[in-house]
Structure formats: C-alpha cells, structure tokens
N, C-alpha and C. Protein backbone atom coordinates (compact mmCIF):
# COMPACT_ATOMS: atom_id res chain seq x y z
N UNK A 1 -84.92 196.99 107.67
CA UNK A 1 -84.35 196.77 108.99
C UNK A 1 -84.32 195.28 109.29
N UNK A 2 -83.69 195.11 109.95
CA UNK A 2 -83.05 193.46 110.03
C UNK A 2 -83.65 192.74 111.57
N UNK A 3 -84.39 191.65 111.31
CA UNK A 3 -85.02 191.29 112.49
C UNK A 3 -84.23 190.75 113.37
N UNK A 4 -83.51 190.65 114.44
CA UNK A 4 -82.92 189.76 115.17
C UNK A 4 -83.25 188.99 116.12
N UNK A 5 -83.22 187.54 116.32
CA UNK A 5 -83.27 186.72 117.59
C UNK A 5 -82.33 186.29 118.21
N UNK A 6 -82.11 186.69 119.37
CA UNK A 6 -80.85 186.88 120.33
C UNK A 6 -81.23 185.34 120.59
N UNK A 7 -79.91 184.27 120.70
CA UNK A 7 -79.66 182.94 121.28
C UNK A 7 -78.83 183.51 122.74
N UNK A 8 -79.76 183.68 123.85
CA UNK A 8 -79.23 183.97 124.69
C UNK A 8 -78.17 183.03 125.62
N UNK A 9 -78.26 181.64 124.99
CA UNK A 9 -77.51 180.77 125.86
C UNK A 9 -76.23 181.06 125.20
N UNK A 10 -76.08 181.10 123.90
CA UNK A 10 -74.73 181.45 123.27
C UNK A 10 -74.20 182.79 123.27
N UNK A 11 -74.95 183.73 123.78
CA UNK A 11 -74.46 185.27 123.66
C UNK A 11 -74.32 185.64 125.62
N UNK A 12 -74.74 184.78 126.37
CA UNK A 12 -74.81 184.89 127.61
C UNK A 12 -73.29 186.10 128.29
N UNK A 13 -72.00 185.70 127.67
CA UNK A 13 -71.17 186.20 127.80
C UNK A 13 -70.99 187.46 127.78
N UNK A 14 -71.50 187.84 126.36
CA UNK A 14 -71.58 189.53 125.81
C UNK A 14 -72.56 190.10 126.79
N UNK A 15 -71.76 191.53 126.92
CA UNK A 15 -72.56 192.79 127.77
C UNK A 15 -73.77 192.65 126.54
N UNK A 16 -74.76 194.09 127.34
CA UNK A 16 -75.78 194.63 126.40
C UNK A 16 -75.42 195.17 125.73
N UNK A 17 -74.10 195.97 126.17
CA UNK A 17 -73.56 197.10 125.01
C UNK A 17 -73.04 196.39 123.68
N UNK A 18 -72.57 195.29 124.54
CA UNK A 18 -71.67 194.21 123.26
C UNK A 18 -72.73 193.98 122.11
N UNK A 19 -74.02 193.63 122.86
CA UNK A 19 -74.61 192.74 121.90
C UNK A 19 -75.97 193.82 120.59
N UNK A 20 -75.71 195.31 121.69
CA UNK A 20 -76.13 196.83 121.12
C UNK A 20 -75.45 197.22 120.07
N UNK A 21 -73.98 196.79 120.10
CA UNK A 21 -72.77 197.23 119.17
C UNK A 21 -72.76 196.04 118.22
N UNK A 22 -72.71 195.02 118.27
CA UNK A 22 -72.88 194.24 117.02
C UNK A 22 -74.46 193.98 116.33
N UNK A 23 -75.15 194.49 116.76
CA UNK A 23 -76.75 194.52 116.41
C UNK A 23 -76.43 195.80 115.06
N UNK A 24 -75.95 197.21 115.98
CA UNK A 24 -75.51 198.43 115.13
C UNK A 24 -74.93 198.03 114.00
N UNK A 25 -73.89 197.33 114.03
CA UNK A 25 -72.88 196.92 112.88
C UNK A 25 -73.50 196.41 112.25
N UNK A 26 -74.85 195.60 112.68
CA UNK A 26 -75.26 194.62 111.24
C UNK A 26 -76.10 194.95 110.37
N UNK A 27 -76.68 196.24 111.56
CA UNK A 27 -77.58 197.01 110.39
C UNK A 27 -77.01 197.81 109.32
N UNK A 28 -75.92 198.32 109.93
CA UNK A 28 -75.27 199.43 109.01
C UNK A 28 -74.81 198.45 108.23
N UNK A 29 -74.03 197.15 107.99
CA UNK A 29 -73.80 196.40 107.02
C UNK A 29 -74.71 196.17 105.99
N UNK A 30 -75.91 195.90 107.06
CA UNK A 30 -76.89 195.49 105.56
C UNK A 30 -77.31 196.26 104.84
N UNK A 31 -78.01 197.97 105.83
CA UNK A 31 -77.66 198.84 104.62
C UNK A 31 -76.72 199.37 103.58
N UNK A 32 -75.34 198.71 103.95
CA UNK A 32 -74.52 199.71 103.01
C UNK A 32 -74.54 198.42 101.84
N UNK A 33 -74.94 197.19 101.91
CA UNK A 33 -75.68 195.92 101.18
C UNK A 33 -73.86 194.79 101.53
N UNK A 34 -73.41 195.20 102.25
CA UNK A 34 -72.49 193.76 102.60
C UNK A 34 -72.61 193.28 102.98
N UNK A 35 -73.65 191.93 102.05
CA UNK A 35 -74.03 190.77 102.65
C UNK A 35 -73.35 190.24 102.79
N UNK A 36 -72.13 189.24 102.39
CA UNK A 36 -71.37 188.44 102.65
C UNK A 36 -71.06 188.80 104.35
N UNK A 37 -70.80 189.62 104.91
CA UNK A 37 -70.16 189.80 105.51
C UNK A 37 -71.18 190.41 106.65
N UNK A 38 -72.83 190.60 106.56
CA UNK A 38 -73.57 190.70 107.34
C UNK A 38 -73.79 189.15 107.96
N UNK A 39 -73.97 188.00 106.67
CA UNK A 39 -74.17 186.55 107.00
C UNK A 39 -73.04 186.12 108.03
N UNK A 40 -71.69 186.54 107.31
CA UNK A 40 -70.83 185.48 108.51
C UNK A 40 -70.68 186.79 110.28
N UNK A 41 -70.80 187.89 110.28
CA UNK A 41 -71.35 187.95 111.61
C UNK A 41 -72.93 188.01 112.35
N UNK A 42 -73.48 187.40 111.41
CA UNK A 42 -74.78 187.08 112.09
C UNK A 42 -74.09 185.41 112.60
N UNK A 43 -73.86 184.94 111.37
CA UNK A 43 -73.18 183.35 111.98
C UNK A 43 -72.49 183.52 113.43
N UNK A 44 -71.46 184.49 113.06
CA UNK A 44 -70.79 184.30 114.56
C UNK A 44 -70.87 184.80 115.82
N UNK A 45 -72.19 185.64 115.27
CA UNK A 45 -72.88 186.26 116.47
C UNK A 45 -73.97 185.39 117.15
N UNK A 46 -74.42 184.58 116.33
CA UNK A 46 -76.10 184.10 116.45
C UNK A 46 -77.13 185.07 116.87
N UNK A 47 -77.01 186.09 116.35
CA UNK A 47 -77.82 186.65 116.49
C UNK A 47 -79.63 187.00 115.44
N UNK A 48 -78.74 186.17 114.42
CA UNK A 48 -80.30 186.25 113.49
C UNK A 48 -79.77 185.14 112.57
N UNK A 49 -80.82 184.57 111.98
CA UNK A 49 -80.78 183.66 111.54
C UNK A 49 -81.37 183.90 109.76
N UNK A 50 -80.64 184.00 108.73
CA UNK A 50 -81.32 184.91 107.75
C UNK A 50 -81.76 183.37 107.00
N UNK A 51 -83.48 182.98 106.86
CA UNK A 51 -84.28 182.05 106.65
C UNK A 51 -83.79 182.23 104.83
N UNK A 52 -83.68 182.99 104.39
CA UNK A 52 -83.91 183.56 102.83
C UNK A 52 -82.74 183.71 102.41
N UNK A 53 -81.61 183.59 102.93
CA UNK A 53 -80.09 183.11 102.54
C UNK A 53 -79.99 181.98 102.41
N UNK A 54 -80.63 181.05 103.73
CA UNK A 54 -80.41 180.39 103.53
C UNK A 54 -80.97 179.32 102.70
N UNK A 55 -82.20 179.43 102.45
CA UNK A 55 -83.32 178.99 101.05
C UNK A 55 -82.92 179.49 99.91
N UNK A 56 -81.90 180.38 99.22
CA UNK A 56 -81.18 180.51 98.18
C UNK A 56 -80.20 179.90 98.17
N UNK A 57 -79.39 179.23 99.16
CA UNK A 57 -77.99 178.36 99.08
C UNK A 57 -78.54 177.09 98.96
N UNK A 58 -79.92 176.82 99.36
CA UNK A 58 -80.21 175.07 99.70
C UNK A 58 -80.92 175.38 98.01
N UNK A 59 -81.54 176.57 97.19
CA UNK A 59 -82.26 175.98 95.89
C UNK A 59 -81.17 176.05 94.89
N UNK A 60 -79.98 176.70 95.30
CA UNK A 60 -79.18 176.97 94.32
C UNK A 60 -78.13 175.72 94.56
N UNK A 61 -78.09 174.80 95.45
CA UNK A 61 -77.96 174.11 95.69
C UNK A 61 -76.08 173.82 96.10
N UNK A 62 -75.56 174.77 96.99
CA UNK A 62 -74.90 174.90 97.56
C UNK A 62 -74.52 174.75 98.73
N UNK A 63 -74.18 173.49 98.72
CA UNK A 63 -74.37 172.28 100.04
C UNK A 63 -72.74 172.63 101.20
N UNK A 64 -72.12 173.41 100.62
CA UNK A 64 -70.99 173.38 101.70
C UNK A 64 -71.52 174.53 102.68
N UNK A 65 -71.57 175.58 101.81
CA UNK A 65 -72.28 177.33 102.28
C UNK A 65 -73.20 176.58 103.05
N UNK A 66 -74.52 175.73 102.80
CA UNK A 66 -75.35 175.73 103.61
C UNK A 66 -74.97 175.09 104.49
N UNK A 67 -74.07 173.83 105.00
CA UNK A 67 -73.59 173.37 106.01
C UNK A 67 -73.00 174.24 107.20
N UNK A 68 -72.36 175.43 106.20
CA UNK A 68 -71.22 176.20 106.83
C UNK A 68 -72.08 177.09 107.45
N UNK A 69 -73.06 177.36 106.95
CA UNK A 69 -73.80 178.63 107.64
C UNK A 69 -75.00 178.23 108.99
N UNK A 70 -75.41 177.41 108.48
CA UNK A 70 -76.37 176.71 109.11
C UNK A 70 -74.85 176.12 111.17
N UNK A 71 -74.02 175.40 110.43
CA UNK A 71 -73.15 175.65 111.62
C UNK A 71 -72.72 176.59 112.71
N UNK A 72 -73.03 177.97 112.27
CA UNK A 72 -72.58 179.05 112.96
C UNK A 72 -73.95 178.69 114.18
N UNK A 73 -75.21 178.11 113.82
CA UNK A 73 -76.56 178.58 114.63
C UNK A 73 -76.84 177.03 115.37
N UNK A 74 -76.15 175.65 115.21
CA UNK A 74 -76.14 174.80 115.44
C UNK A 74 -75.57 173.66 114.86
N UNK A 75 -75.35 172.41 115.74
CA UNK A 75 -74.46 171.33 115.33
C UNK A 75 -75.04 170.31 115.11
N UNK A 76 -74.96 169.40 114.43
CA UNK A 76 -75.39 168.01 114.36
C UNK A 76 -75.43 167.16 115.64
N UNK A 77 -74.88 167.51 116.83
CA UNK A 77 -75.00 166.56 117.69
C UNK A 77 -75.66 167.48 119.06
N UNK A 78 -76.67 168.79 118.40
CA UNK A 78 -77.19 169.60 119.75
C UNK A 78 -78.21 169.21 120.11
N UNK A 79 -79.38 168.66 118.89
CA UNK A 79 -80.48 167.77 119.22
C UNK A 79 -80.75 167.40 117.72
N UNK A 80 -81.63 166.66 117.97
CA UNK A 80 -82.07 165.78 117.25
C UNK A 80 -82.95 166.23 115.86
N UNK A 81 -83.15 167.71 115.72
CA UNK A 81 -83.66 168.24 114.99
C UNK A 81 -82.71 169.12 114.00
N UNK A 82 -81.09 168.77 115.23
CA UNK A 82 -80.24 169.48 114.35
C UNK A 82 -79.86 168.09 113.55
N UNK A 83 -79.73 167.54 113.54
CA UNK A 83 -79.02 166.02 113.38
C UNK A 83 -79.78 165.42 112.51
N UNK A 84 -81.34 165.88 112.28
CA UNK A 84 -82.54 165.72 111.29
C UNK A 84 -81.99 166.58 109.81
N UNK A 85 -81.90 167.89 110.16
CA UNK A 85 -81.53 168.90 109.44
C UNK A 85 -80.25 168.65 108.58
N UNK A 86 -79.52 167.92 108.95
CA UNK A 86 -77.86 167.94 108.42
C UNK A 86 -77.85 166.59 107.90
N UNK A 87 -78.82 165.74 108.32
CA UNK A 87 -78.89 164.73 107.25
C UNK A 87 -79.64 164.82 106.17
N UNK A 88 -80.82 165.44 105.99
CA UNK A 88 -81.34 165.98 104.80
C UNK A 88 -80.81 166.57 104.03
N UNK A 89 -79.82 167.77 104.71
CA UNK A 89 -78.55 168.55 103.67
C UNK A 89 -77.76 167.35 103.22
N UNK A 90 -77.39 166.29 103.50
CA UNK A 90 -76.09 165.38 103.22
C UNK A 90 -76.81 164.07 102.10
N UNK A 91 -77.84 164.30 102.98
CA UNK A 91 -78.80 163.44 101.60
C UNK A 91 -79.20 163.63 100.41
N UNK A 92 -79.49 165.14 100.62
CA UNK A 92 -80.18 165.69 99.26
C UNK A 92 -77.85 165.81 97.93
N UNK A 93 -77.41 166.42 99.02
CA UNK A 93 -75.85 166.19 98.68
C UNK A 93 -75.23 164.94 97.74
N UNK A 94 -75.61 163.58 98.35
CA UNK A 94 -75.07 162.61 98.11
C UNK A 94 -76.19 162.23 96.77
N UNK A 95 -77.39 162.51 96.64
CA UNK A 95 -78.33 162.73 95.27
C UNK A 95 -78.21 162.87 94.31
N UNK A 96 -77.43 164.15 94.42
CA UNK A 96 -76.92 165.11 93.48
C UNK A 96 -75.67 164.52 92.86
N UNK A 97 -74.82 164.15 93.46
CA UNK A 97 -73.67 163.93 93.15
C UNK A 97 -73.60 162.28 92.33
N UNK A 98 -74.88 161.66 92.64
CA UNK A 98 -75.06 160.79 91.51
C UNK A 98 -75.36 160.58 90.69
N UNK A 99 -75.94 161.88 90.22
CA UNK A 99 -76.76 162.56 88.88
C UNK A 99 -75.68 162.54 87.86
C-alpha cells in the first residue's frame, strides 16, 4: 500500500472526493505495477513523493528523470533547500559529463 503526503497548499483546490479519487487510482496503479505512470501522477498530483524512485534515477544516474520528477514536488526558486537540491543534481551532472 502506498504511503501518501498530501501538499495541501498545492492540492488546496481539489475536493476530498477529488483527492479520494486520485489517491484510489494510485493505488490500483501500483498494484496492477504501472509504475511509470503511478510516478508521473503522483508528480502531478503531489501527492506522494516516491524517496526510492527517486534514489534509483539519482544512482543510476539519470539526471533529466531526476530533474523532471523531483519538479512535479518543487522548483528551484521555492526555497532555498530547493535551489540546494537542484544544484547538487546539476553538479553531480556537469561531473559526469567530464568524465
């Protein structure tokens, strides 16, 4: 079963039912195992944040996915911890690419 943390400032909009009905969908996604497609509406839900997706895209070292995903839950210019976060992705990025 899939843990969720509701970002209530970004879901403020959605009813309960709304946010009851895409909670439903994501479970039944993840059981039927469509991840791809559990990740990008958790992204565009913000409703959970999957820690262990995203620690397989940053060791496997898939720097766009992790930009891209990590975006759905915050921006580089929301605070300073996001802005911490996205330069470490762009750093460890620009590393690599001199290897």
């Amino acid at each position: 079963l899939l843990n969720f943390d509701l970002e209530e400032n970004r879901n403020s909009n959605m009813t309960s039912l709304s946010r009851e009905l895409v909670i439903l969908i994501l479970q039944f996604l993840d059981e039927e195992k469509f991840k791809e497609t559990v990740h990008r509406l958790e992204q565009e839900s913000g409703f959970y944040f999957n820690m262990k997706h995203f620690e397989d895209q940053v060791q496997n070292g898939q720097w766009e996915e992790v930009e891209r995903y990590l975006s759905g839950f915050t921006k580089v210019e929301d605070n300073r911890y996001s802005m911490k976060i996205y330069f470490e992705i762009r750093k460890q990025k620009y590393l690599e690419a001199l290897d």
